[in-house]
N, C-alpha and C. Protein backbone atom coordinates (compact mmCIF):
# COMPACT_ATOMS: atom_id res chain seq x y z
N UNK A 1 150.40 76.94 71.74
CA UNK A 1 151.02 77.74 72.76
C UNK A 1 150.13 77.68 74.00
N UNK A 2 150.76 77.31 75.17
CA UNK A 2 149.95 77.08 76.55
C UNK A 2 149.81 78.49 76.93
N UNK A 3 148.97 78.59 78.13
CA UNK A 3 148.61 79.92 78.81
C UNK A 3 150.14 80.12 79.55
N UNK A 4 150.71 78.98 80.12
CA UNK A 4 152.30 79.77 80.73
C UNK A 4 153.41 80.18 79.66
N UNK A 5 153.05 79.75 78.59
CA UNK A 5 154.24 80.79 77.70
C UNK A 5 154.08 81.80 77.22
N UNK A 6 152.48 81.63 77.11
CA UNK A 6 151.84 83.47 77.06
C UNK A 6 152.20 84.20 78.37
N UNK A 7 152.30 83.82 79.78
CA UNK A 7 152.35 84.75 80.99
C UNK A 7 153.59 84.92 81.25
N UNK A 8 154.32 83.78 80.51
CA UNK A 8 155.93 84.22 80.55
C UNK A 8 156.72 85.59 80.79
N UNK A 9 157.00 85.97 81.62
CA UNK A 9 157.88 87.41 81.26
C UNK A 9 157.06 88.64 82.00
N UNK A 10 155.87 88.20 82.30
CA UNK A 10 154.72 89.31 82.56
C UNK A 10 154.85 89.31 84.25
N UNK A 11 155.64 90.87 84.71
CA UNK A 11 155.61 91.33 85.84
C UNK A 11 154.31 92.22 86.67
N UNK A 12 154.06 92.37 87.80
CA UNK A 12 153.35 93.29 88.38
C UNK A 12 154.29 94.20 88.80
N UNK A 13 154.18 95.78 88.28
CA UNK A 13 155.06 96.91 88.84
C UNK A 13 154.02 97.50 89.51
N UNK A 14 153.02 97.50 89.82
CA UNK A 14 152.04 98.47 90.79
C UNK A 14 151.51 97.64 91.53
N UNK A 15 151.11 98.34 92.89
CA UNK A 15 150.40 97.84 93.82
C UNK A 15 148.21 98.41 93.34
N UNK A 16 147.86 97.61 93.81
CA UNK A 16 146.00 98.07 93.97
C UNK A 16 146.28 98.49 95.56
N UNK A 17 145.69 99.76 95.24
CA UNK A 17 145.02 100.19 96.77
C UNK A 17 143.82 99.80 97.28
N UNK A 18 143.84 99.08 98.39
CA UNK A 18 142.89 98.25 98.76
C UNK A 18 141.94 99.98 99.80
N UNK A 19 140.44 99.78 98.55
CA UNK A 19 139.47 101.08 98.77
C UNK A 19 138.29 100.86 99.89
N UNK A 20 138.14 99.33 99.82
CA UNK A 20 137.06 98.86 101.02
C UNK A 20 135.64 99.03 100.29
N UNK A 21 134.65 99.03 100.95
CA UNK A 21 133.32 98.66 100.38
C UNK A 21 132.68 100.42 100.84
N UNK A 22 132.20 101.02 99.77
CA UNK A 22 132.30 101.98 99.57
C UNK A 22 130.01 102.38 100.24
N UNK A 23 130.25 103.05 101.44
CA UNK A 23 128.48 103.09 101.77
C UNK A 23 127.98 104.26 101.90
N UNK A 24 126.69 104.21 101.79
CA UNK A 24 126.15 105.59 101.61
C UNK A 24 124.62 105.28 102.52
N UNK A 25 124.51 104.66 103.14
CA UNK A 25 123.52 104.55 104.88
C UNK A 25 123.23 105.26 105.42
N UNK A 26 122.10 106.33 105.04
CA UNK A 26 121.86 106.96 106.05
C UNK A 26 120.60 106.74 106.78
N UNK A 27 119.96 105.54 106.96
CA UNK A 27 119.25 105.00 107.94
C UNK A 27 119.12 105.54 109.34
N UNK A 28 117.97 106.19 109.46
CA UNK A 28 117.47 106.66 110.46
C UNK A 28 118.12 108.20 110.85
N UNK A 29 118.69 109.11 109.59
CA UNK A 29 118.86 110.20 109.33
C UNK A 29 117.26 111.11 109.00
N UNK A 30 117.22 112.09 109.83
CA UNK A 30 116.24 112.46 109.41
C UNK A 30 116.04 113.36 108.26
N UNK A 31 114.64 112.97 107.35
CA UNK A 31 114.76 113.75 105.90
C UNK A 31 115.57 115.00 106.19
N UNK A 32 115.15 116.32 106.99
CA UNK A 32 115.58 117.34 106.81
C UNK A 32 116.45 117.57 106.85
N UNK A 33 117.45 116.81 107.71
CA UNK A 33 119.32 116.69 107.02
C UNK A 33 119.70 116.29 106.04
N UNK A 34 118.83 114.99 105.62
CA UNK A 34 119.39 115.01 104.35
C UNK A 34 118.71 115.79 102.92
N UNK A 35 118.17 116.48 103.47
CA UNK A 35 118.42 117.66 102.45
C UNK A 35 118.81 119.16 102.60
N UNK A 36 118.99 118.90 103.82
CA UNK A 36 120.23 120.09 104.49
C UNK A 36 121.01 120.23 103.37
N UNK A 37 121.61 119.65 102.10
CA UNK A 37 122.36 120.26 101.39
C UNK A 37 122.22 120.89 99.93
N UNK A 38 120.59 120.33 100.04
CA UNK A 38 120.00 121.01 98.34
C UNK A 38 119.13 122.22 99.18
N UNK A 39 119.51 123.10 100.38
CA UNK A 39 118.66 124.29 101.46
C UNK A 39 118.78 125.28 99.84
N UNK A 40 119.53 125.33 99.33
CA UNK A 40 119.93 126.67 98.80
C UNK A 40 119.17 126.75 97.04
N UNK A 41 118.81 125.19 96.69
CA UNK A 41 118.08 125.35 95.70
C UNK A 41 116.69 124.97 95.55
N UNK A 42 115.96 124.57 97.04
CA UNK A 42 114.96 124.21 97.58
C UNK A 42 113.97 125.79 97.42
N UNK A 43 112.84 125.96 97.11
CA UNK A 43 112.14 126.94 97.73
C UNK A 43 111.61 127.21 98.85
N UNK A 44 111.39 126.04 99.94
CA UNK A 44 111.49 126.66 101.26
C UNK A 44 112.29 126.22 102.45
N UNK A 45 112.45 126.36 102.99
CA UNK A 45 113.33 125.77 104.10
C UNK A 45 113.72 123.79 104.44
N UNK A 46 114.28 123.46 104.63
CA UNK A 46 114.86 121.87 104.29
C UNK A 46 113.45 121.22 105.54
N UNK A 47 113.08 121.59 106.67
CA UNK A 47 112.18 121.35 107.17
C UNK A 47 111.07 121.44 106.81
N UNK A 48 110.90 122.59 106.12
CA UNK A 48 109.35 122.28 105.41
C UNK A 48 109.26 121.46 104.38
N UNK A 49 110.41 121.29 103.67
CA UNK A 49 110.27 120.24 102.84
C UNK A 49 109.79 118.73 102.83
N UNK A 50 110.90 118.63 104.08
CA UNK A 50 110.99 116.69 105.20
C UNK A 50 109.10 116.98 105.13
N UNK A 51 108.62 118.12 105.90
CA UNK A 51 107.58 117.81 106.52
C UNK A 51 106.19 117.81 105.42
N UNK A 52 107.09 118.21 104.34
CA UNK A 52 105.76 118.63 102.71
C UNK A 52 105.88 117.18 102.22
N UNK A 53 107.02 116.93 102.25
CA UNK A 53 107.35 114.82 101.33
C UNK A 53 106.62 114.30 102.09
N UNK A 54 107.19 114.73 103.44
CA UNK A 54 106.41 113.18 104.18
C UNK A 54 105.04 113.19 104.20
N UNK A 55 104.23 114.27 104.40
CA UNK A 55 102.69 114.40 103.98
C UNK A 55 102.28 114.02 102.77
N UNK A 56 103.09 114.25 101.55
CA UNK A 56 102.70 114.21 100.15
C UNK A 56 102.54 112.47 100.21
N UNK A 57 103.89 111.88 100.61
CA UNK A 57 104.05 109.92 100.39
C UNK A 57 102.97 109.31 101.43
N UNK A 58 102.71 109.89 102.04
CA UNK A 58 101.19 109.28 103.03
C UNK A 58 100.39 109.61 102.33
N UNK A 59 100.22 110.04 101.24
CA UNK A 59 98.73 110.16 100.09
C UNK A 59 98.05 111.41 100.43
N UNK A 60 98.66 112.77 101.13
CA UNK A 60 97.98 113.71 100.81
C UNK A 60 98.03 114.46 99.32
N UNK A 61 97.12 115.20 99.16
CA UNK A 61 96.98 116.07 98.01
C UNK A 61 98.03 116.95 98.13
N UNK A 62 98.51 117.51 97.06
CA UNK A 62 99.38 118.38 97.04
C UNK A 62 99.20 119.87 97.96
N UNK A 63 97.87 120.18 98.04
CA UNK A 63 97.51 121.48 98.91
C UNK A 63 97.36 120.95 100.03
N UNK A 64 97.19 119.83 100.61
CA UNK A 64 96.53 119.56 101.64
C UNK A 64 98.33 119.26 102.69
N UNK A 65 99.14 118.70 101.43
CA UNK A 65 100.90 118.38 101.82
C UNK A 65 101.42 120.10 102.39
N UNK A 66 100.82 120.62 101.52
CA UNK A 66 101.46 122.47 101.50
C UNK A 66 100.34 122.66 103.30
N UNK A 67 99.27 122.95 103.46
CA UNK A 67 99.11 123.40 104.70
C UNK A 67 99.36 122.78 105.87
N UNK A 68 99.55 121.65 105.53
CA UNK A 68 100.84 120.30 106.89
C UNK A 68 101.96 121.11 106.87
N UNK A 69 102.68 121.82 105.58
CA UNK A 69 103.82 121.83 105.89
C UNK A 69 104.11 123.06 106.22
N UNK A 70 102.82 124.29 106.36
CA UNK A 70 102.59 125.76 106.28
C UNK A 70 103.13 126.36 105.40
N UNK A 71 103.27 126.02 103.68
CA UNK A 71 103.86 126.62 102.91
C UNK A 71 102.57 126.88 101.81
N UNK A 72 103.28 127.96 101.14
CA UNK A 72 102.10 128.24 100.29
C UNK A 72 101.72 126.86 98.77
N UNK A 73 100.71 127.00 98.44
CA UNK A 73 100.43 125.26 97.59
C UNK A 73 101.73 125.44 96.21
N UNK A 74 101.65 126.38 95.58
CA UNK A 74 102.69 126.42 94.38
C UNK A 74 104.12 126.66 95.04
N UNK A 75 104.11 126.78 96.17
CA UNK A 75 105.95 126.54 96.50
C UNK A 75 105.92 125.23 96.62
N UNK A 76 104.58 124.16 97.00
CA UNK A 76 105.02 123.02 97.60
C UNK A 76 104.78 122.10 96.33
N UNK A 77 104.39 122.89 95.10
CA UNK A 77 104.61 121.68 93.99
C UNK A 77 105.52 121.85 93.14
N UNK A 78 105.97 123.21 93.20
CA UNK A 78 107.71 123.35 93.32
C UNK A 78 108.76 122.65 93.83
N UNK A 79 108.88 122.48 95.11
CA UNK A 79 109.72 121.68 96.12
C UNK A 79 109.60 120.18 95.37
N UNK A 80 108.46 119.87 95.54
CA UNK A 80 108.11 118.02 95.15
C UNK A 80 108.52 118.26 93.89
N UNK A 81 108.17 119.21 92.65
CA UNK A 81 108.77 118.59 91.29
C UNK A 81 110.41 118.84 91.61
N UNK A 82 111.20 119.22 92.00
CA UNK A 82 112.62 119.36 92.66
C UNK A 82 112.84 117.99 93.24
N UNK A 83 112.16 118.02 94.04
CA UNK A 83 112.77 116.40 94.64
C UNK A 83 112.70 115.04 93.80
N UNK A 84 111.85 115.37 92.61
CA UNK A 84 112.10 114.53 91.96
C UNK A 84 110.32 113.68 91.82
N UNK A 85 109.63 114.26 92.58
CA UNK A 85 108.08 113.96 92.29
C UNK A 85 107.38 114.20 90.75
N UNK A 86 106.52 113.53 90.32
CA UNK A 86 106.04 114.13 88.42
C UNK A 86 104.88 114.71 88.82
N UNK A 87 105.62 116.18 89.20
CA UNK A 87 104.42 117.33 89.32
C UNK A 87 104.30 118.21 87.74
N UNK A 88 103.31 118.19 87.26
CA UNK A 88 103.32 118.79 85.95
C UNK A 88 101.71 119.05 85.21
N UNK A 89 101.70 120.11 85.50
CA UNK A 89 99.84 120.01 85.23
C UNK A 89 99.44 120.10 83.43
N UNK A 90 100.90 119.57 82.80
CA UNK A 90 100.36 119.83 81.53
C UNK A 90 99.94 118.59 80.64
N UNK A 91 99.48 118.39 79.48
CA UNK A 91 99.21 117.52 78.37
C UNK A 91 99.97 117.94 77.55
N UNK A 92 100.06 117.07 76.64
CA UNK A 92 100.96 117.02 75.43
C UNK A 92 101.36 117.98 75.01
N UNK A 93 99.37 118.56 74.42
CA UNK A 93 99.34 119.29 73.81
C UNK A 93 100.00 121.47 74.46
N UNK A 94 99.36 121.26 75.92
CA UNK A 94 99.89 122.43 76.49
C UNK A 94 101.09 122.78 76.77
N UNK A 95 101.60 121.12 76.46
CA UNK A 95 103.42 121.43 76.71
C UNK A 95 104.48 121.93 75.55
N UNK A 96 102.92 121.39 74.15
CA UNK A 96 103.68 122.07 73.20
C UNK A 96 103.62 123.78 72.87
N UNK A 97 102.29 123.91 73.47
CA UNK A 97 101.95 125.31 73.74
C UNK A 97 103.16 126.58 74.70
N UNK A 98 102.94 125.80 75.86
CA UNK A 98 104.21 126.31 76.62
C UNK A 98 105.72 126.57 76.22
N UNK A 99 105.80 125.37 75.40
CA UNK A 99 107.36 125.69 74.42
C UNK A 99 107.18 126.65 73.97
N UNK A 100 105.91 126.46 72.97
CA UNK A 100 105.98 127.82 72.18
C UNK A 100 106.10 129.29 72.64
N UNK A 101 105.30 129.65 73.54
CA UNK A 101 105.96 130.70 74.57
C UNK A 101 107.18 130.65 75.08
N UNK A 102 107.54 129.86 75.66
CA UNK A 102 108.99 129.75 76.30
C UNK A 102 109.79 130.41 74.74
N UNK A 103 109.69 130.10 73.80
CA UNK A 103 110.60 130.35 72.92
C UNK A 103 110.58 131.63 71.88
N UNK A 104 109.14 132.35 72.70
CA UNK A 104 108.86 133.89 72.28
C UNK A 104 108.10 133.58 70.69
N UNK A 105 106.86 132.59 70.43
CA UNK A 105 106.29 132.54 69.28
C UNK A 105 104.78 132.96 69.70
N UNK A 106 104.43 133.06 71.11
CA UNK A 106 102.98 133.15 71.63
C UNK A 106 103.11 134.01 72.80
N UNK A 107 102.09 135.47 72.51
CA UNK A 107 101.99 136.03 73.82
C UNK A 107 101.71 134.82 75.54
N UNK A 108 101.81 135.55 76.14
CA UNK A 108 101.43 134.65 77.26
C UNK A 108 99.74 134.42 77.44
N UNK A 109 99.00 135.75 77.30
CA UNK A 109 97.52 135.57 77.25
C UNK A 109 97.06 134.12 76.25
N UNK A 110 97.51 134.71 75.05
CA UNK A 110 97.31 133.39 74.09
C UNK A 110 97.70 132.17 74.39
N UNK A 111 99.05 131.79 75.17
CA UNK A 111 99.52 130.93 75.64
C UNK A 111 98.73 129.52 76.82
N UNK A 112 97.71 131.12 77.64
CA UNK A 112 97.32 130.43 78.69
C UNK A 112 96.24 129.87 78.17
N UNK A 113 95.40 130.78 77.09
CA UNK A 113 94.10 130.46 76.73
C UNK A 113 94.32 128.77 75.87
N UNK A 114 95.36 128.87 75.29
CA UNK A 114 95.37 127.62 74.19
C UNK A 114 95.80 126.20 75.02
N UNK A 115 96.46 126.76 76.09
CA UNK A 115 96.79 125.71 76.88
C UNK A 115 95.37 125.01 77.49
N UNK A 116 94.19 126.03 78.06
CA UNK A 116 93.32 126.10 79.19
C UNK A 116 93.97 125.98 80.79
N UNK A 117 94.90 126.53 81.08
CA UNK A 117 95.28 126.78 82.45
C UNK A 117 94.95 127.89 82.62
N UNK A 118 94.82 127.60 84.61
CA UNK A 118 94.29 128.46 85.01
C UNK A 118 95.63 129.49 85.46
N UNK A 119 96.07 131.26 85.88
CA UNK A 119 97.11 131.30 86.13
C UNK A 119 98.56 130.68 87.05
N UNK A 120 97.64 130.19 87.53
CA UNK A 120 98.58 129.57 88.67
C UNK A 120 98.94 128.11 88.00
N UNK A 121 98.49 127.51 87.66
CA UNK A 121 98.81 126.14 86.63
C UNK A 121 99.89 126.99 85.74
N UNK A 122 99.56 127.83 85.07
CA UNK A 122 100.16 127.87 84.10
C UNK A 122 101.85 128.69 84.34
N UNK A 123 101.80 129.45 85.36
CA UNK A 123 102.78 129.78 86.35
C UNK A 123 103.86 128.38 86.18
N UNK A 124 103.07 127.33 87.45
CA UNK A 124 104.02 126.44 87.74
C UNK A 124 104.37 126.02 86.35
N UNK A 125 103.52 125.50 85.12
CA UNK A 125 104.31 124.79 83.56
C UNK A 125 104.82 125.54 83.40
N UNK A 126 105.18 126.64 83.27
CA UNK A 126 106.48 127.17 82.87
C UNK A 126 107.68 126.72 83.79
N UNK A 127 107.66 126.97 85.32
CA UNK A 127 108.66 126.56 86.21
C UNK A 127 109.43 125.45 86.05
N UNK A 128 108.29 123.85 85.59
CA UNK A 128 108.21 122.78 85.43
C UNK A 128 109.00 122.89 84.26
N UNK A 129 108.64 123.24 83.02
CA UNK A 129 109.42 123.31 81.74
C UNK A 129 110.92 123.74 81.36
N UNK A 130 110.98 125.07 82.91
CA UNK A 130 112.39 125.54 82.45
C UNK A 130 113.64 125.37 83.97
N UNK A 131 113.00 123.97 84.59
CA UNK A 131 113.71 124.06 85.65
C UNK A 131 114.00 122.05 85.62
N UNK A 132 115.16 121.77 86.14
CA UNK A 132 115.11 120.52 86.52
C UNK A 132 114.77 120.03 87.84
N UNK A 133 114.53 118.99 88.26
CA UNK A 133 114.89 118.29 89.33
C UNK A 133 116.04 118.27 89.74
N UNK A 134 116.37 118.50 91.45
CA UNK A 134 117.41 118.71 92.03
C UNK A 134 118.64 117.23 91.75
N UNK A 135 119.51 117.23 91.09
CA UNK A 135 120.23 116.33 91.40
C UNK A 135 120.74 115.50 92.86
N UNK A 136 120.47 114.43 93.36
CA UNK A 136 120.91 113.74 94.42
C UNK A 136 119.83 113.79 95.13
N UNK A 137 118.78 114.91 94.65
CA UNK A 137 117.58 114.80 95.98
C UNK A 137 116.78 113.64 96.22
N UNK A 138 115.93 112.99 94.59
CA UNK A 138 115.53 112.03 94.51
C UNK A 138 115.85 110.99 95.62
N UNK A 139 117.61 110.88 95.78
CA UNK A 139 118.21 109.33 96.45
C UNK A 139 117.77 109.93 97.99
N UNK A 140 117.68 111.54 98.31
CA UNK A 140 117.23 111.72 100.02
C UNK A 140 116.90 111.39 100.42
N UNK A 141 115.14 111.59 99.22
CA UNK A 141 114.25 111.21 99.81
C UNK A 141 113.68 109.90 99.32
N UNK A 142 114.41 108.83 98.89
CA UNK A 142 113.94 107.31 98.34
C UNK A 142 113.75 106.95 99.73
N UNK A 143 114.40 106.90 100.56
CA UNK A 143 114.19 106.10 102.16
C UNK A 143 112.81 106.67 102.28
N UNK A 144 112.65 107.62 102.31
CA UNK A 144 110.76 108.05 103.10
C UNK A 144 109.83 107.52 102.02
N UNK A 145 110.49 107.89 101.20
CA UNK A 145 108.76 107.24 99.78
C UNK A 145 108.88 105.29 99.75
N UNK A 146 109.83 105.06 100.07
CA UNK A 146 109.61 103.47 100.12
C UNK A 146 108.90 102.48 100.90
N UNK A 147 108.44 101.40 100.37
CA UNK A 147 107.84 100.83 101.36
C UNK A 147 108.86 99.46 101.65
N UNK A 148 108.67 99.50 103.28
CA UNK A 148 109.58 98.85 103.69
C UNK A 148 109.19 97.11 103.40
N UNK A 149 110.31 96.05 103.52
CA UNK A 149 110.08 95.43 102.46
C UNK A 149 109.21 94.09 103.52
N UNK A 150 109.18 94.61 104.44
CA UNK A 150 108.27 93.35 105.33
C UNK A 150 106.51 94.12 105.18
N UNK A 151 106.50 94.88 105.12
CA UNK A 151 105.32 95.69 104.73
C UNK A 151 104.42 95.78 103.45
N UNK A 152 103.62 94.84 102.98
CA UNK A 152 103.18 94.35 101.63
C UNK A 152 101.76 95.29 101.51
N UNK A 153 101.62 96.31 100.49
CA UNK A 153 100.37 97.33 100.50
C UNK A 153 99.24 96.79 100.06
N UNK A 154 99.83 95.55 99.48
CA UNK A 154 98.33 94.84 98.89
C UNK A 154 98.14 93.74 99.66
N UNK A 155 98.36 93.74 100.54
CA UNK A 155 98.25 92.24 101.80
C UNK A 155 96.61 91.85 102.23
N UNK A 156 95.70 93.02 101.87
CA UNK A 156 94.44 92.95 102.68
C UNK A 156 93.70 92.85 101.23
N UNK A 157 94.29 93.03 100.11
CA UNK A 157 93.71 92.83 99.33
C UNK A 157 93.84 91.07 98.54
N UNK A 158 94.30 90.73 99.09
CA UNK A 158 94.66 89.25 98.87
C UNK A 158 94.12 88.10 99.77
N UNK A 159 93.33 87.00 100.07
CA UNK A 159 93.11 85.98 100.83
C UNK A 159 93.76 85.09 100.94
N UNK A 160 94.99 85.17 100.43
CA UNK A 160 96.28 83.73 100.65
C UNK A 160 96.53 83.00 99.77
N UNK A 161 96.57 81.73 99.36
CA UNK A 161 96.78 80.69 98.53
C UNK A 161 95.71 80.05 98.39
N UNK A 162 95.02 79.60 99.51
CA UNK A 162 93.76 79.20 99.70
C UNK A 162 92.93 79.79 98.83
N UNK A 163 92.69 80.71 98.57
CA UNK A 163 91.84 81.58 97.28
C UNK A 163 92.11 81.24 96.24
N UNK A 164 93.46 80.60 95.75
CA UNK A 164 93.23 80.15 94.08
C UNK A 164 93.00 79.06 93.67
N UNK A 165 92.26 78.43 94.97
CA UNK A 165 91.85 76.93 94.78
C UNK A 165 89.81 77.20 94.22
């Protein structure tokens, strides 16, 4: 049996709606609009945020990102674990600790001691443990954390071709 006596008989009753090439560009949008729309599950304002990422991806410290951005340091490792940064001051072992509190088997004193955090560490692992990352924020802010692709970070660390002779 050929392929035309198999197609024999076989009509098209629907049209395809022609959908076009579907883009999402926001090139040369600035961060704080585009997260103008996670304002409401952000902890501080969508500007302090633009201005906490963009300090954090230039290689500041996390406190040092928070007084660039005038926010206090545990809102700003809040914000970054939200956007999708791996802010998390725990080990294995404190994360199994932290469950265990989270799930009412360990006072909190005991909790902090077995962990060894200090309160404020141990503050944010809980936050960290019972909160996700913002959905869609990650893709905001991929344009600012990237390096652009004519821009090579290890360029000065390399002597050319000539060097592997």
């Amino acid at each position: 049996m050929a392929l035309s006596e198999i197609a024999a008989g076989i009509e098209v009753t629907a049209e395809q709606r022609e959908r076009g090439v579907a883009t999402a560009d926001e090139t040369g949008t600035p961060l704080a609009d585009r997260l103008e729309p996670f304002d409401e599950r952000l902890p501080c304002s969508p500007d302090a945020a633009a201005t906490l990422f963009e300090a954090y991806v230039e290689g500041a410290s996390v406190g040092r990102a928070a007084a660039v951005a005038s926010v206090p340091e545990t809102t700003a490792a809040k914000t970054l674990f939200l956007l999708g940064e791996p802010i998390d001051p725990l080990t294995p072992t404190a994360a199994r600790v932290v469950d265990d509190f989270l799930a009412g088997e360990l006072p909190r004193t005991e909790a902090r001691t077995l962990s060894g955090l200090g309160e404020t560490e141990f503050a944010l692992a809980v936050y960290v443990r019972t909160h996700d990352p913002i959905d869609g924020a990650e893709t905001a802010v991929a344009e600012t954390a990237s390096v652009p692709d004519d821009e090579d970070p290890l360029a000065d660390a390399r002597d050319g071709l000539d060097g592997l002779i």
